[in-house]
Protein backbone atom coordinates (compact mmCIF):
# COMPACT_ATOMS: atom_id res chain seq x y z
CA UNK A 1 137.33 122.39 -37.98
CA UNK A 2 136.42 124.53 -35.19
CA UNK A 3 138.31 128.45 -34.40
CA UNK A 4 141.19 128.80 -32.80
CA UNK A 5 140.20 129.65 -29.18
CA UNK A 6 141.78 132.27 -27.06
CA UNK A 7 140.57 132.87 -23.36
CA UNK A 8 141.03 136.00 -22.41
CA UNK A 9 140.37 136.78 -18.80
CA UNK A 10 141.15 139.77 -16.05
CA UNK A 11 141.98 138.78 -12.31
CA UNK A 12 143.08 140.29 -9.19
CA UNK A 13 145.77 138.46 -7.44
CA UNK A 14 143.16 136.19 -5.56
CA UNK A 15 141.81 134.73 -8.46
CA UNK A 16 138.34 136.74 -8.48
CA UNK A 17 136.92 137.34 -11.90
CA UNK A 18 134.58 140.56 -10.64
CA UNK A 19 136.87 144.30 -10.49
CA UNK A 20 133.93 145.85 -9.24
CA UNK A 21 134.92 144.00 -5.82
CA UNK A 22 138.55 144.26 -5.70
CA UNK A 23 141.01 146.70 -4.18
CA UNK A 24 142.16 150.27 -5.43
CA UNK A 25 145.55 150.77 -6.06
CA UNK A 26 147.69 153.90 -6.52
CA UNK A 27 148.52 152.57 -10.17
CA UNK A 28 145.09 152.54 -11.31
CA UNK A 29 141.33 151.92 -10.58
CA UNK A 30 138.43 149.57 -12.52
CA UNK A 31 138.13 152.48 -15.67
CA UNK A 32 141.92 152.39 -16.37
CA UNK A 33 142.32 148.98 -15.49
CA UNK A 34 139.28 148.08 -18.09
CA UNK A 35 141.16 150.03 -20.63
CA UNK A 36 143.92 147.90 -20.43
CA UNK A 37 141.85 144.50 -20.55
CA UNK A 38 139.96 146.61 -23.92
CA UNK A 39 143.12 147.33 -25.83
CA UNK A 40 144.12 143.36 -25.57
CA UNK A 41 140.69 142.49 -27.05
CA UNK A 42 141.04 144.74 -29.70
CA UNK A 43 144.87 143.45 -30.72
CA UNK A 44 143.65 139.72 -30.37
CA UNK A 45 142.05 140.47 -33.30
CA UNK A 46 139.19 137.76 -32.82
CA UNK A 47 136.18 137.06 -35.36
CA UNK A 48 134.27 137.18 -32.38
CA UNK A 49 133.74 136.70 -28.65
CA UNK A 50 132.32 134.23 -26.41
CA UNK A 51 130.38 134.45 -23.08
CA UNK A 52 127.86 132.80 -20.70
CA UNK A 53 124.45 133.56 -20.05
CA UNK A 54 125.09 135.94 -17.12
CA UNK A 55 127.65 138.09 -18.51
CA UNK A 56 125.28 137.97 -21.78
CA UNK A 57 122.04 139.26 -19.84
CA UNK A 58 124.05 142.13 -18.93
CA UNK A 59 124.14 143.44 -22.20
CA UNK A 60 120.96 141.56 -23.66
CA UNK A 61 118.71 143.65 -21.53
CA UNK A 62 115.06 142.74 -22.56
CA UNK A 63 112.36 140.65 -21.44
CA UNK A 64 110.59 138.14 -23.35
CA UNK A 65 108.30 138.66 -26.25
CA UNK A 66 107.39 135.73 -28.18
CA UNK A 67 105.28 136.26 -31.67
CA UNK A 68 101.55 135.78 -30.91
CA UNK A 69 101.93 133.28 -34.10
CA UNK A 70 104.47 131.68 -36.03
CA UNK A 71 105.23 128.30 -37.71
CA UNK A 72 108.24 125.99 -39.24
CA UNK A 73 110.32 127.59 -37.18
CA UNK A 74 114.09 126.05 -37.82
CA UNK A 75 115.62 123.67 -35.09
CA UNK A 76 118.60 122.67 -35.93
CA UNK A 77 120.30 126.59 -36.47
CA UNK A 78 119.11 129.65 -37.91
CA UNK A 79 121.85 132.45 -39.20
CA UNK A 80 120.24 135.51 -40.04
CA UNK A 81 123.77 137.11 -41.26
CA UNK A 82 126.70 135.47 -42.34
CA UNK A 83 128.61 138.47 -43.25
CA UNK A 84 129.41 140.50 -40.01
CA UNK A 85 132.36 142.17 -39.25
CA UNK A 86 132.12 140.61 -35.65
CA UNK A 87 130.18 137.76 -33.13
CA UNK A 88 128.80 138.00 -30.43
CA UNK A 89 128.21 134.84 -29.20
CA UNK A 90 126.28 133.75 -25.81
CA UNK A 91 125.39 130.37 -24.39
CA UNK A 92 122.08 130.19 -23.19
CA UNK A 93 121.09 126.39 -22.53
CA UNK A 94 117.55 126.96 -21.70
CA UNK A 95 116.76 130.46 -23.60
CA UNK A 96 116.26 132.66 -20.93
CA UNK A 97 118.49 135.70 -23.24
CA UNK A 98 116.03 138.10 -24.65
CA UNK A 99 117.57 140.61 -26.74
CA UNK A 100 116.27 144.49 -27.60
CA UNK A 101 118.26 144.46 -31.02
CA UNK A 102 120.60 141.74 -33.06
CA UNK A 103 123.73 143.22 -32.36
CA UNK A 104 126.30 144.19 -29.58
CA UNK A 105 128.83 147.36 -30.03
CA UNK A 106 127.83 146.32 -33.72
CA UNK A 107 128.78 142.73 -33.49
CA UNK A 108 126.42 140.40 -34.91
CA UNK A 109 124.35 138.37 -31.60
CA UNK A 110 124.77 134.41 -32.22
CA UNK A 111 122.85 132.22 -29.34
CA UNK A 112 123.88 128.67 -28.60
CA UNK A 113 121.11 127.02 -26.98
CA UNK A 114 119.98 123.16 -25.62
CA UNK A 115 117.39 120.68 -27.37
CA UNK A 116 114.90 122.07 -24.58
CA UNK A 117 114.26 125.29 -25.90
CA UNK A 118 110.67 126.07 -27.20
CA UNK A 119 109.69 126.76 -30.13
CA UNK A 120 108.20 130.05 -29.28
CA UNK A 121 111.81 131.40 -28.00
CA UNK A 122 113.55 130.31 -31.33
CA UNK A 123 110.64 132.08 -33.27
CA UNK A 124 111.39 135.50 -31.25
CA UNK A 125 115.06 135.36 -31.96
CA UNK A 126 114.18 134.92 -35.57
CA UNK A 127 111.86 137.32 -35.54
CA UNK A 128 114.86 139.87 -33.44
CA UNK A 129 117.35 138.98 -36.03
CA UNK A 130 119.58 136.48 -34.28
CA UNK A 131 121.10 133.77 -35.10
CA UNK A 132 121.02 130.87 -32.95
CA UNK A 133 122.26 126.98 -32.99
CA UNK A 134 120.97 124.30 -30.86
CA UNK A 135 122.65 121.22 -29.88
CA UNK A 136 120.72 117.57 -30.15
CA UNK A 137 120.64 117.15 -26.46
CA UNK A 138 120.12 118.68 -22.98
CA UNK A 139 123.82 120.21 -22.88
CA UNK A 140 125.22 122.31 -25.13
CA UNK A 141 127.97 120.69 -27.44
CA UNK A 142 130.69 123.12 -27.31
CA UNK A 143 132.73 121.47 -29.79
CA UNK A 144 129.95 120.65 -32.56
CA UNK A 145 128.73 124.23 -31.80
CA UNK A 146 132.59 125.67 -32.62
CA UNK A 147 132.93 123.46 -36.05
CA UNK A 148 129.48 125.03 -37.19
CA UNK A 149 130.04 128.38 -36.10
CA UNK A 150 133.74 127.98 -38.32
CA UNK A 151 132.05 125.78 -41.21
CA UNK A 152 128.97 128.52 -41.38
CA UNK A 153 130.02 131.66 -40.27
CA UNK A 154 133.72 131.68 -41.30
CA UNK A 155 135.24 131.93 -37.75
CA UNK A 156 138.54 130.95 -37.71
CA UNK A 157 139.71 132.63 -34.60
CA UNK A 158 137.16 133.00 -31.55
CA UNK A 159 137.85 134.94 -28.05
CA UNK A 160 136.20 133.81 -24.95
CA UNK A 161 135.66 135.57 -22.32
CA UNK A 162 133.07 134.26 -19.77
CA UNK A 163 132.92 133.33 -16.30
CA UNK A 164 134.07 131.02 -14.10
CA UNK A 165 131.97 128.53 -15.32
CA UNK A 166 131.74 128.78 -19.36
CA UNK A 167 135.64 129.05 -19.28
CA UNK A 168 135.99 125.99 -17.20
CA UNK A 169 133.73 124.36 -19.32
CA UNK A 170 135.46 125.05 -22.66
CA UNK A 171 139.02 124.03 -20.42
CA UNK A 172 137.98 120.93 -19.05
CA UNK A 173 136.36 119.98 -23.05
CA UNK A 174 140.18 120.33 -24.34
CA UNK A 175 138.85 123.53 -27.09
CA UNK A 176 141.42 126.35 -25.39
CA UNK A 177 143.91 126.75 -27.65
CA UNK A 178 146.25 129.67 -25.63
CA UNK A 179 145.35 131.72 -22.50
CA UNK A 180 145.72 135.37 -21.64
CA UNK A 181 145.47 136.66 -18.27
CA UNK A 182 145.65 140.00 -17.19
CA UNK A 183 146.76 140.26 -13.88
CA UNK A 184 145.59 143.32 -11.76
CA UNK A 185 147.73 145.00 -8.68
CA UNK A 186 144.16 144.18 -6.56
CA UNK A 187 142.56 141.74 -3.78
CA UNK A 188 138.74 140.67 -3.81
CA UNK A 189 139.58 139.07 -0.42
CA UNK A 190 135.59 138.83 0.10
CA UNK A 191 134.79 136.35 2.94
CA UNK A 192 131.51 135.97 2.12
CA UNK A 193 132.68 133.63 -0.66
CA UNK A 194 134.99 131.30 -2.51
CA UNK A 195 137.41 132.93 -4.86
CA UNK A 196 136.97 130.85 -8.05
CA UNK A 197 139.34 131.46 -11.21
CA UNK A 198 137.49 128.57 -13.28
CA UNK A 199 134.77 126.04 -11.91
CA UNK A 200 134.27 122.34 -13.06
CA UNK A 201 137.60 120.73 -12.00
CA UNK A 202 140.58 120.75 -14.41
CA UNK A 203 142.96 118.07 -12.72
CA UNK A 204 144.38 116.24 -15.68
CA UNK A 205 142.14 117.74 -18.00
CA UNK A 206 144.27 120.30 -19.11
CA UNK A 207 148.21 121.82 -19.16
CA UNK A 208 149.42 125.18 -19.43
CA UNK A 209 153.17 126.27 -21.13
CA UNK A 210 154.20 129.81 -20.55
CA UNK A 211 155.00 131.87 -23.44
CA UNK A 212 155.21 135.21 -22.91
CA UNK A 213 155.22 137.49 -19.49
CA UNK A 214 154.41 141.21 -20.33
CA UNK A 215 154.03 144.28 -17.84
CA UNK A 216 150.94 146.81 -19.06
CA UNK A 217 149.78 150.18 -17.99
CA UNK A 218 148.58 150.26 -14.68
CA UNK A 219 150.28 147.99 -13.19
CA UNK A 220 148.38 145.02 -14.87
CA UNK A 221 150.83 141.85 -15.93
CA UNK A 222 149.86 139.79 -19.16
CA UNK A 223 150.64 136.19 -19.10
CA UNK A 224 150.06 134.21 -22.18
CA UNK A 225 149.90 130.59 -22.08
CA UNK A 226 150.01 127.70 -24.44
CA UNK A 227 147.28 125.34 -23.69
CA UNK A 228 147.21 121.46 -24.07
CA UNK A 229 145.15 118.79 -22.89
């Protein structure tokens, strides 16, 4: 069985995922605004919390430092705790993460990784303290990844909160159980690029039911969705 999945994402009107870009308003700026979007994660209540590789390297922060030696190093998964109070989970297909300690704000660091990541990158997670599971092929399986992560870890209730592209992935898959968006009183309005919300395509892949509308501080508006493929 995998966790129940809850995206939870911030946007300005335009769809842009990035508040360092948008617009100021008279309401509030990026350090309120982030407040708000921090006080939903918190009352979500999640197990733990989900991102991509980019938004990952910005808290990962180190550089790589495989073990001059090592040997039997496991393939399939490797869980150095099972007994956190949090996850932090981040998928990293081709193990370019390298992390300067095991946890994040003091949740446990779990990496989901392809079938084409050395050896010598599994044995310096090991040797960091991570946990990590990699899928049989090329690509990440999202959904064998989720039933292991609930069947070995114990999450039952999983918050992601990635990019563009990670969240359309785990859409257009069918493993979004509700959405939350936060809503911000802000353009990006960039012409220097699209404006993407979620990448990957989601034309009859997925449908969304309203359930609840909710104004927060700062002007930001909280829509929670239902989600069904």
């Amino acid at each position: 069985m995998k966790p129940h999945v809850i995206c939870l994402m911030e946007s300005s009107l335009d769809g842009s995922l990035h508040p360092s870009k948008w617009t100021e308003s008279p309401d509030g700026g990026k350090n309120e605004r982030s407040s708000v979007y921090e006080k939903a994660h918190e009352e979500l209540q999640g197990d733990a919390w989900l991102v991509g590789r980019i938004t990952m390297a910005e808290m990962a922060k180190g550089t790589a430092h495989p073990p001059a030696k090592f040997d039997n190093v496991p393939r399939e998964a490797y869980f150095a705790k099972r007994d956190a109070s949090g996850y932090a989970i981040g998928v990293d297909p081709k193990g370019k993460l390298h992390f300067l300690k095991s946890d994040i704000g003091g949740d446990h660091v779990v990496v989901l990784l392809s079938a084409d990541v050395p050896d010598s990158h599994l044995a310096e997670l090991k040797n960091d303290g991570i946990s990590y599971i990699v899928s049989q092929g090329s690509e990440i399986n999202l959904q064998a990844a989720l039933i292991k992560l609930n069947a070995e870890l114990g999450i039952k209730r999983l918050l992601l909160e990635g990019g563009a592209g990670i969240n359309g992935s785990f859409f257009a898959a069918g493993l979004v159980d509700e959405l939350y968006v936060l809503i911000a009183p802000a353009f990006d309005g960039r012409d220097d690029q699209a404006i993407v919300f979620f990448e990957g395509g989601l034309q009859g892949k997925t449908k969304l039911s309203l359930r609840d509308a909710t104004v927060k501080a700062h002007g930001m508006v909280q829509l929670r969705y239902h989600v069904s493929s």
